[in-house]
Protein backbone atom coordinates (compact mmCIF):
# COMPACT_ATOMS: atom_id res chain seq x y z
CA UNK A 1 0.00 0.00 0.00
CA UNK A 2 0.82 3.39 -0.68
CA UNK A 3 0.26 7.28 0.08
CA UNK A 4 0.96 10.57 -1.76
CA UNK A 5 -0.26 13.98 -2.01
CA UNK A 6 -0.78 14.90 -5.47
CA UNK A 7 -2.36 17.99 -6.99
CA UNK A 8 -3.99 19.01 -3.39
CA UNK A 9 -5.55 15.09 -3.47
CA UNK A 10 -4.49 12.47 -1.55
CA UNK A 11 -4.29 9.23 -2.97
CA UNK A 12 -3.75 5.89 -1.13
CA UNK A 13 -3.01 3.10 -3.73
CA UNK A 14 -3.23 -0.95 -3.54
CA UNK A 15 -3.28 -3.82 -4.81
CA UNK A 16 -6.00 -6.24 -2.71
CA UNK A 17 -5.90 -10.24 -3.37
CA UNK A 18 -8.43 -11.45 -5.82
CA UNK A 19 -10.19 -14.63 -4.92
CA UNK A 20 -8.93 -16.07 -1.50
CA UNK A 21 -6.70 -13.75 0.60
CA UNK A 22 -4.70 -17.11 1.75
CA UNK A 23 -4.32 -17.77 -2.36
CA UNK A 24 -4.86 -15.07 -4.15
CA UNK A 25 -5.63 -15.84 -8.31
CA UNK A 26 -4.02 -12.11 -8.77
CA UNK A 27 -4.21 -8.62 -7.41
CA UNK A 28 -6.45 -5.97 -8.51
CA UNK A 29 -5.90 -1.65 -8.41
CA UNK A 30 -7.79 0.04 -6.23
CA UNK A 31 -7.07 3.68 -5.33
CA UNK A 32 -8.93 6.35 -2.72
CA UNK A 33 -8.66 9.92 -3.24
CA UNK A 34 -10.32 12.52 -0.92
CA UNK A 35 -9.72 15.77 -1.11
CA UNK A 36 -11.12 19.18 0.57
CA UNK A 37 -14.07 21.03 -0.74
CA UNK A 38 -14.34 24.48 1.06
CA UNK A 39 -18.11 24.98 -0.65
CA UNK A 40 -18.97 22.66 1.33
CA UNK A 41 -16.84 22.18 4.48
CA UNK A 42 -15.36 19.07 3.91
CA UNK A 43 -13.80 16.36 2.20
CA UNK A 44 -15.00 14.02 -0.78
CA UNK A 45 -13.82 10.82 -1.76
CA UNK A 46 -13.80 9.01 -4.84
CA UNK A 47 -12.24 5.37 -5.29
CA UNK A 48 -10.47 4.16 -8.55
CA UNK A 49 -11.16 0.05 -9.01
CA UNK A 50 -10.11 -2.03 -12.22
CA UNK A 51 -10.97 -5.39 -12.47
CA UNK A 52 -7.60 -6.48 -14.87
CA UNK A 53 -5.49 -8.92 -12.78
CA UNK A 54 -2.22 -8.18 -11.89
CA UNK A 55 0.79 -10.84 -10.64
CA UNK A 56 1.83 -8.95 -7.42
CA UNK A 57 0.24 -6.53 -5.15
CA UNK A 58 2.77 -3.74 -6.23
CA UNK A 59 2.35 -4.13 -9.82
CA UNK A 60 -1.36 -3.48 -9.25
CA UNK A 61 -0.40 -0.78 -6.70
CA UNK A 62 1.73 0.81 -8.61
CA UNK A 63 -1.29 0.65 -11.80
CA UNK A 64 -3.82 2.10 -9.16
CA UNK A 65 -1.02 5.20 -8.46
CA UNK A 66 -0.92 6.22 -12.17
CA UNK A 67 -4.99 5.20 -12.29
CA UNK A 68 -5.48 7.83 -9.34
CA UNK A 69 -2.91 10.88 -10.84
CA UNK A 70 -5.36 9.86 -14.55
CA UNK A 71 -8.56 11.08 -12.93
CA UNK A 72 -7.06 13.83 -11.09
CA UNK A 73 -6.16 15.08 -13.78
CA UNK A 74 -9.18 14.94 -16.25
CA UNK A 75 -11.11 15.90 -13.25
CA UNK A 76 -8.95 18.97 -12.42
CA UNK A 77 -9.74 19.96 -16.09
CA UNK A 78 -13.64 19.90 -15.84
CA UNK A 79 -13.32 22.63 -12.53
C-alpha cells in the first residue's frame, strides 16, 4: 500500500488479493482519493477500481497510483 499527495488530493493506492486472501488468483488496483471542498466544508472521496489482474500486489499498486494521478487530472480539467 501506498500514500501521496498529489495535486492538493491524496491518494492511497493498492493492490487487494483477488479470490482467496490465503491464495490469491491475482491482485487488482484500487485507489482512494479525498480531497477538501471548502463549498462545502469538507472532504469528498472518490475510489479508482479495475478489475484487470495483476501478478503482485505492487504491480497493481503501482497501476492504481498512475490510475489515481489519470482522474485527477481529467477531473482537475472539468473545474
Amino acid at each position: 500500500m501506498g500514500s501521496m499527495f498529489y495535486k492538493n488530493h491524496t491518494i492511497v493506492n493498492t493492490g487487494r488479493p483477488a479470490g482467496s486472501a490465503e491464495d490469491p488468483v491475482g491482485y487488482l488496483p484500487m485507489a482512494v482519493i479525498t480531497w477538501n471542498r471548502p463549498d462545502l466544508r469538507r472532504r469528498v472521496m472518490q475510489i479508482v477500481k479495475s478489475e484487470k489482474l495483476h501478478e503482485t500486489a505492487e504491480e497493481a499498486s503501482a497501476v492504481a497510483l498512475e490510475q489515481a494521478k489519470a482522474w485527477i487530472e481529467h477531473h482537475s480539467r472539468e473545474r
